[in-house]
C-alpha atoms as a PDB file:
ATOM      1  CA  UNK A   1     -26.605-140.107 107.504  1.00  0.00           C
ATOM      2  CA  UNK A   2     -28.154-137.125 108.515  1.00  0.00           C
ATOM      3  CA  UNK A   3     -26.700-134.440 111.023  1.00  0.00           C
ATOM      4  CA  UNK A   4     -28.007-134.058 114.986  1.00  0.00           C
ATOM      5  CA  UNK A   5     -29.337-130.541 113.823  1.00  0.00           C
ATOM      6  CA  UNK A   6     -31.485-131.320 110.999  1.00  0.00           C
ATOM      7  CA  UNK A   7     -34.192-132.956 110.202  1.00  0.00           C
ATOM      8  CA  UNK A   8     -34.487-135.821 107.814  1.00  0.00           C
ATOM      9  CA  UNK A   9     -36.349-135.576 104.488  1.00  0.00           C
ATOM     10  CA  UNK A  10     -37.229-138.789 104.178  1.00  0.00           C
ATOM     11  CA  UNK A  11     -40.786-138.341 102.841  1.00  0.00           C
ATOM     12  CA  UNK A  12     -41.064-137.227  99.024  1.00  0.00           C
ATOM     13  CA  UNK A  13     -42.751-133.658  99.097  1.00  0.00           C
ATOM     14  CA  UNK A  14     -42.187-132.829 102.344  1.00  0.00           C
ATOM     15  CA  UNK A  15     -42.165-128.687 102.542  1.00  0.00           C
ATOM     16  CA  UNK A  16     -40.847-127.073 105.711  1.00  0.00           C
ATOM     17  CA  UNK A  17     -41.876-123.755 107.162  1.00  0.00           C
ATOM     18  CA  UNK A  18     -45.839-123.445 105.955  1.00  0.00           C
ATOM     19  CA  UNK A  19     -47.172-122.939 109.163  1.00  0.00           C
ATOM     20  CA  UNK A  20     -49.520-125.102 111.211  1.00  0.00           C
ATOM     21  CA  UNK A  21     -51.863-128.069 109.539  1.00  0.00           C
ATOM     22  CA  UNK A  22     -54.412-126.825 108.186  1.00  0.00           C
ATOM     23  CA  UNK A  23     -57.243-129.449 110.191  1.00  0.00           C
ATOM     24  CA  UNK A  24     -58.535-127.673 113.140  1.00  0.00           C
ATOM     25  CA  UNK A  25     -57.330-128.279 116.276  1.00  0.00           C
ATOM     26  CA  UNK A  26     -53.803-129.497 115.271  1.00  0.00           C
ATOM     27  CA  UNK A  27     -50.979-128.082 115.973  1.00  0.00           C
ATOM     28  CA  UNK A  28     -48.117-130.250 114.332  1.00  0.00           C
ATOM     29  CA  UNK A  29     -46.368-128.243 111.031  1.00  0.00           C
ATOM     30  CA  UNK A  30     -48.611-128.434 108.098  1.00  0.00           C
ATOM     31  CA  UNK A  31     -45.728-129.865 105.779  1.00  0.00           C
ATOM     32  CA  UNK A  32     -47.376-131.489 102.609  1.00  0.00           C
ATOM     33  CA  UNK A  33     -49.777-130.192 100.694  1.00  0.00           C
ATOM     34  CA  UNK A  34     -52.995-131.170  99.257  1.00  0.00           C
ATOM     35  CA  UNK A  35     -55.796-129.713  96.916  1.00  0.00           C
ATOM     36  CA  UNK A  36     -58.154-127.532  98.450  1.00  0.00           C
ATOM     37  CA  UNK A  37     -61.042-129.136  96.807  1.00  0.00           C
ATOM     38  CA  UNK A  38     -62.660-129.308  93.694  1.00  0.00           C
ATOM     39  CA  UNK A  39     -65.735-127.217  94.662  1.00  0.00           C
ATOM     40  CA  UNK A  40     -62.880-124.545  95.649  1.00  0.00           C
ATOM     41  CA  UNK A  41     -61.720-122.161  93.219  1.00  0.00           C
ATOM     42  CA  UNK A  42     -58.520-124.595  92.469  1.00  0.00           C
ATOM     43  CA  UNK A  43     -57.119-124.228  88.700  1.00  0.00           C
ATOM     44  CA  UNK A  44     -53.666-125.965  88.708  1.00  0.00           C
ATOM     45  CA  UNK A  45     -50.896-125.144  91.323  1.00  0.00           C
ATOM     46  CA  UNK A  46     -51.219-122.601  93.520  1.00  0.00           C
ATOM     47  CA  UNK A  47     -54.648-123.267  95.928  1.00  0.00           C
ATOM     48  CA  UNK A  48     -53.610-125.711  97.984  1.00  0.00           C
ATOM     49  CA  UNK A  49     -53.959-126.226 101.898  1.00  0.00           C
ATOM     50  CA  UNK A  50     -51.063-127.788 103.965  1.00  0.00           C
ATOM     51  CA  UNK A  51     -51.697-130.529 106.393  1.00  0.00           C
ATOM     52  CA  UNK A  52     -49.128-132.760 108.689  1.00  0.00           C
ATOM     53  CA  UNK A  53     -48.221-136.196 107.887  1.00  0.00           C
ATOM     54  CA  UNK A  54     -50.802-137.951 109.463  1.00  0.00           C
ATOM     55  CA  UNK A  55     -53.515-135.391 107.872  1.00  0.00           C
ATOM     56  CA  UNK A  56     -51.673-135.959 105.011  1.00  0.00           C
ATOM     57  CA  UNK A  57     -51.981-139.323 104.949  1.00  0.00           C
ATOM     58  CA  UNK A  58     -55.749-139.892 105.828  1.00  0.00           C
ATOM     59  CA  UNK A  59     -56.540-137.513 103.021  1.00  0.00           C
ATOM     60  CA  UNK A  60     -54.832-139.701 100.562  1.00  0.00           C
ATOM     61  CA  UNK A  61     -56.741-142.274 101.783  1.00  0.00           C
ATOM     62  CA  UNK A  62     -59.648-141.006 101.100  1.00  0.00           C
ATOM     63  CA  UNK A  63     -59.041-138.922  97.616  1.00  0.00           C
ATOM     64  CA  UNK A  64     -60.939-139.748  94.918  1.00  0.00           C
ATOM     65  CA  UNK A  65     -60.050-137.732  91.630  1.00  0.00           C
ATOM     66  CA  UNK A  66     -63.218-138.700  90.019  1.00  0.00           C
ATOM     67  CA  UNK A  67     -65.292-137.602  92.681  1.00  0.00           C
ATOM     68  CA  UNK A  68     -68.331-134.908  91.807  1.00  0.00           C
ATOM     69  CA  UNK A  69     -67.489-135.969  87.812  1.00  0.00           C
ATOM     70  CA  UNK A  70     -70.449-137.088  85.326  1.00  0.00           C
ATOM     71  CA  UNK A  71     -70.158-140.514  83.345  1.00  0.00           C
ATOM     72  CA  UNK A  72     -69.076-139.130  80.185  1.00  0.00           C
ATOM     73  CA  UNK A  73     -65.884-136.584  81.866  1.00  0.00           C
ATOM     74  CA  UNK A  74     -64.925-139.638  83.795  1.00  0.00           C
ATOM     75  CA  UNK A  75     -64.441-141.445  80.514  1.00  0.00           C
ATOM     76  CA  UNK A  76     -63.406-138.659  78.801  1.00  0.00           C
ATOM     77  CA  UNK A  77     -60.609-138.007  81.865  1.00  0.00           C
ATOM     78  CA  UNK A  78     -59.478-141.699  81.405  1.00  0.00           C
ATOM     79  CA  UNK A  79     -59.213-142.346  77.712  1.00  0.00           C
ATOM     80  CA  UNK A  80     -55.624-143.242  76.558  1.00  0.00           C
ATOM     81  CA  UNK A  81     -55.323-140.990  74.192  1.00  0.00           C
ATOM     82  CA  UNK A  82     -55.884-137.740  76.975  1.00  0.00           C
ATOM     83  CA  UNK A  83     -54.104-134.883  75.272  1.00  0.00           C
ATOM     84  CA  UNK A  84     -53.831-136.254  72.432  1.00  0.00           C
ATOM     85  CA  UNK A  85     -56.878-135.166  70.619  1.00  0.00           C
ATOM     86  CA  UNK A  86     -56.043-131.468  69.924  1.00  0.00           C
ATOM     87  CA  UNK A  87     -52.615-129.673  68.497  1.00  0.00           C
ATOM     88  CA  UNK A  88     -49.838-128.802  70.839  1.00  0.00           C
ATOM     89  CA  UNK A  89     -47.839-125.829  69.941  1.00  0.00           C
ATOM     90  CA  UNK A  90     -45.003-128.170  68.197  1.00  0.00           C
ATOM     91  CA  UNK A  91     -47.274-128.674  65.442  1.00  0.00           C
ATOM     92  CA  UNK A  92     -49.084-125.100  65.223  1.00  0.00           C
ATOM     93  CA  UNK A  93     -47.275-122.799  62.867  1.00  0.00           C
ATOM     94  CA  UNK A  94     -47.688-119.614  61.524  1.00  0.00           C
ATOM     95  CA  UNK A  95     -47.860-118.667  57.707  1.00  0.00           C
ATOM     96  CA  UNK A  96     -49.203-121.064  54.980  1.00  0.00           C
ATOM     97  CA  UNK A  97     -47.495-124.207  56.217  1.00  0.00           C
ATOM     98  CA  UNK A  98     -50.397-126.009  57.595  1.00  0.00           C
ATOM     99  CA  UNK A  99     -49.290-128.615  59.909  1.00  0.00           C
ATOM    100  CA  UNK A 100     -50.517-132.045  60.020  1.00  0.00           C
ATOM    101  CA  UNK A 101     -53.769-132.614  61.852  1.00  0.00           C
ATOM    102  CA  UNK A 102     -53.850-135.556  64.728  1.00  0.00           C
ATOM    103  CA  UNK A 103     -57.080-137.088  63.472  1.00  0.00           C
ATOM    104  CA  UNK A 104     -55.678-137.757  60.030  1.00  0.00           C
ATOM    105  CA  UNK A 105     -53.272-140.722  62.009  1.00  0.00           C
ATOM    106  CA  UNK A 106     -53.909-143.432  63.921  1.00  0.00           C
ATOM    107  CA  UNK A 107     -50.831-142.907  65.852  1.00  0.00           C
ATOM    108  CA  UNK A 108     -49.017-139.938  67.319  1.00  0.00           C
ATOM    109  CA  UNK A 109     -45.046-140.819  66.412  1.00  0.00           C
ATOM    110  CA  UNK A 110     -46.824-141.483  62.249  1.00  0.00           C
ATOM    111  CA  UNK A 111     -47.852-137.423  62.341  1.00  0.00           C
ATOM    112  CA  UNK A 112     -44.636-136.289  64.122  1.00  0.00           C
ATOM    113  CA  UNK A 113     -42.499-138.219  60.844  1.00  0.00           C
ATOM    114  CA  UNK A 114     -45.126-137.427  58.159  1.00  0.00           C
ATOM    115  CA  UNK A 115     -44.270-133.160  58.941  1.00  0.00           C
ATOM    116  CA  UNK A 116     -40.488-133.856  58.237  1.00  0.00           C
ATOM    117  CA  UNK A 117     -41.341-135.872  55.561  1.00  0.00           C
ATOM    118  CA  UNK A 118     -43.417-133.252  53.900  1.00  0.00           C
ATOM    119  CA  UNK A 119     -40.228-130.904  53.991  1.00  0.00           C
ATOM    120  CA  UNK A 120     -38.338-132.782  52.603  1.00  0.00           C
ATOM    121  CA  UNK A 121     -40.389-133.606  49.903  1.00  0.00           C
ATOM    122  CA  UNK A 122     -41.440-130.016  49.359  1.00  0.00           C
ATOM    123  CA  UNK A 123     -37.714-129.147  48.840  1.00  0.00           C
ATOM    124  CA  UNK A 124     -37.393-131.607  46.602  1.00  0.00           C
ATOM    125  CA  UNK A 125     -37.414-130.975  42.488  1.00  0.00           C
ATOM    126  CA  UNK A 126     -39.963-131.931  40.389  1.00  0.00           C
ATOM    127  CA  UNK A 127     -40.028-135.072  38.174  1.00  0.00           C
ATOM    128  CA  UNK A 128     -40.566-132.946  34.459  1.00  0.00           C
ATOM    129  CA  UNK A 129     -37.489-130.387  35.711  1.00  0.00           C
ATOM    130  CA  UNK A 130     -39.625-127.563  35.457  1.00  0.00           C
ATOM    131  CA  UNK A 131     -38.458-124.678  38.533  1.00  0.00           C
ATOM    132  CA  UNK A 132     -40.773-123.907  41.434  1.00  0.00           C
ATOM    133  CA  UNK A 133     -40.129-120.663  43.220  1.00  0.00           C
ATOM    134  CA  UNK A 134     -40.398-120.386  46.736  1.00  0.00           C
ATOM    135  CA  UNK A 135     -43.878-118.635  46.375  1.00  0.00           C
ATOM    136  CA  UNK A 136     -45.046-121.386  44.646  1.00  0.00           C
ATOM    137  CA  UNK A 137     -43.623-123.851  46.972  1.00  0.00           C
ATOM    138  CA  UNK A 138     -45.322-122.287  49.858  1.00  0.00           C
ATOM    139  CA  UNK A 139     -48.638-121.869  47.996  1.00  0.00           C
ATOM    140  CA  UNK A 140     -48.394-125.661  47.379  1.00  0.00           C
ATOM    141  CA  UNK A 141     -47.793-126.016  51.298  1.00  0.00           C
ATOM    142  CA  UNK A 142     -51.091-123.861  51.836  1.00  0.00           C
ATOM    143  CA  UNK A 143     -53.142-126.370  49.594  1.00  0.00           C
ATOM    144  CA  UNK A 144     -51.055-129.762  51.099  1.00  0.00           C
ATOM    145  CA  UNK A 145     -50.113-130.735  47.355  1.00  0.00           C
ATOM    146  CA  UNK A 146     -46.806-132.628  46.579  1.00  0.00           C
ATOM    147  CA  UNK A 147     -44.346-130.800  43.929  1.00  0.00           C
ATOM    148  CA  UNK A 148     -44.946-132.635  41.345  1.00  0.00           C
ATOM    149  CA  UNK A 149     -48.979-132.132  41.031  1.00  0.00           C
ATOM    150  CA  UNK A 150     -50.053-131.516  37.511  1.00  0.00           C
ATOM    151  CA  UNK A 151     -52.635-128.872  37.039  1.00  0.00           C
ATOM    152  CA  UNK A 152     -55.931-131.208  37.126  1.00  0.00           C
ATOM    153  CA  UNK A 153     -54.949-132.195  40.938  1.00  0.00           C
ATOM    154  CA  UNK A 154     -54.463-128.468  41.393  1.00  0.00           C
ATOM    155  CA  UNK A 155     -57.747-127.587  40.145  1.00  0.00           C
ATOM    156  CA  UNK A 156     -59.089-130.634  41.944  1.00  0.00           C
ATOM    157  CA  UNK A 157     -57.708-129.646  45.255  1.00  0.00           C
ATOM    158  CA  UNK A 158     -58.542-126.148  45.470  1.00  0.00           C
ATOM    159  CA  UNK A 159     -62.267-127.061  44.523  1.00  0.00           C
ATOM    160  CA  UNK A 160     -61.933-129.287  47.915  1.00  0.00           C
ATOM    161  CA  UNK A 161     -60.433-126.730  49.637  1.00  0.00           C
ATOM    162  CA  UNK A 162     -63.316-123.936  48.950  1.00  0.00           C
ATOM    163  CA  UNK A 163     -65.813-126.469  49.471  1.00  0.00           C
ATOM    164  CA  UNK A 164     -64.540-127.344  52.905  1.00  0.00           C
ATOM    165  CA  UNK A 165     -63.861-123.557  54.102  1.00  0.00           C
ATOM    166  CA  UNK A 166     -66.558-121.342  52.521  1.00  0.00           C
ATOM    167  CA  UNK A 167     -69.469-120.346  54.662  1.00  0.00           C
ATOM    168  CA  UNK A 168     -72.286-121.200  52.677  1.00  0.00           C
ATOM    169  CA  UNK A 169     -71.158-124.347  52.455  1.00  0.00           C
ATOM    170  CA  UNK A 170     -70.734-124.609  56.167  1.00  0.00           C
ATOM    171  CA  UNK A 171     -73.998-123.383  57.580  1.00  0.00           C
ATOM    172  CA  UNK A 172     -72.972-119.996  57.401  1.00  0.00           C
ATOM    173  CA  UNK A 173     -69.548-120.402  59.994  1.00  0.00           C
ATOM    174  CA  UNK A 174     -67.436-118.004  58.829  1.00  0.00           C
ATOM    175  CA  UNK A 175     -64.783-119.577  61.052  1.00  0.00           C
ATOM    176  CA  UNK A 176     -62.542-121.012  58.060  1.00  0.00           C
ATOM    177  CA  UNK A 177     -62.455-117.058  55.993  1.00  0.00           C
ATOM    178  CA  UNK A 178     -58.395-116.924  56.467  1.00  0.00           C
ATOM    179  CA  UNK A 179     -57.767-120.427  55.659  1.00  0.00           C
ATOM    180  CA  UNK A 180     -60.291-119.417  52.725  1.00  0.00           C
ATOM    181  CA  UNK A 181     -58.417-116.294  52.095  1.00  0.00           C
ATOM    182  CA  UNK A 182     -55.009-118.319  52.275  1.00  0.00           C
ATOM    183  CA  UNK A 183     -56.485-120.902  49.739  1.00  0.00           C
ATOM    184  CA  UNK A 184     -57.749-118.722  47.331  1.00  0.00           C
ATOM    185  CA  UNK A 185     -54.542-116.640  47.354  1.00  0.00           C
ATOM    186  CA  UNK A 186     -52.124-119.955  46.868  1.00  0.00           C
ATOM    187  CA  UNK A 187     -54.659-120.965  43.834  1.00  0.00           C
ATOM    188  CA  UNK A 188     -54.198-117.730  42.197  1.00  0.00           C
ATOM    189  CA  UNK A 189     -50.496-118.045  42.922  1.00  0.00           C
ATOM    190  CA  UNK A 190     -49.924-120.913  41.189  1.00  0.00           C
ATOM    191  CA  UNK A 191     -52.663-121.476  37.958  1.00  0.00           C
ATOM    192  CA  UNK A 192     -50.606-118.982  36.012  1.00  0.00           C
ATOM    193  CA  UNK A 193     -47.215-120.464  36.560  1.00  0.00           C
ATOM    194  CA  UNK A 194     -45.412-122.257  34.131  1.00  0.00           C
ATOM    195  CA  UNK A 195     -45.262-125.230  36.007  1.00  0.00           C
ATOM    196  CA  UNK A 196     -48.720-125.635  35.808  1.00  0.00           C
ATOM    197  CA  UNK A 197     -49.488-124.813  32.320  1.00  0.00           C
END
């Protein structure tokens, strides 16, 4: 029950002490707020206009999100994967271990398991007993090889690897050079090591 001196909150969102509504002509507390507009300069919270509950209400109304967009951002805005479709800063990580990229799974929760399954399985030793160092477990991390690859699936994967990355192979993007770099480093890490002879 609410006291005789104050006011009850009983609409969600409800923010006292903004001033007047911001329609012209009213004078009743501008309480709720509302985007200015999408032709304003609005970019997340922050430009917003406050109008009283019955402005309030007739705007919502009346709001259309998709109003002003083209065909293709409408879809784009509504497609059920939104946010989805590029890295999030869970799975972006410094150094040579290259996280998992969403477009090589068809679903979300698969990626999230396959990273913790790839540490594990880097940690683990390899089938013919023969020691990794932690260099070389990294460098295998850089080139997204198992520990147990043999030295024909490391000389397969780092010609895949310098095909995908090197500019003249990609129209001249030099984009991909540290991922280059980092491949070509891991490569020369790890053809000379015992485990690979």
């Amino acid at each position: 029950m609410a006291t005789a001196g104050k006011r009850q909150t009983r609409f969600h969102g409800r923010v006292e002490g903004q001033g007047l509504c911001a329609r012209p002509g009213c004078e009743a507390p501008g309480e709720f707020r509302a985007p200015a507009g999408r032709g304003s300069s609005f970019d997340g919270p922050g430009d917003w206009r406050w109008l009283c509950l019955d402005h309030i209400r007739e705007f919502n109304s009346g709001y259309n999100y998709f109003e002003g967009m083209s065909a293709e951002e409408i879809e784009h805005a509504q497609t059920p994967y939104g946010g989805w479709d590029r890295e999030t800063r869970a799975f972006a990580t410094g150094g040579g271990d290259r996280p998992p990229r969403w477009a090589d799974f068809a679903d979300p929760l698969d990626a999230i398991g396959a990273r913790f399954r790839r540490a594990a399985a880097q940690d683990a030793p390899r089938a013919d007993g023969r020691e990794l160092s932690v260099a070389d477990r990294k460098s295998l991390q850089v080139l997204g090889l198992a520990v147990d690859t043999d030295r024909r699936q490391l000389r397969q994967r780092y010609a895949e690897l310098v095909r995908r990355y090197h500019p003249d192979r990609n129209g001249g993007d030099r984009s991909h050079e540290k991922a280059l770099q980092a491949v070509i480093e891991a490569y020369t890490q790890l053809k000379s090591r015992p485990a690979f002879a």
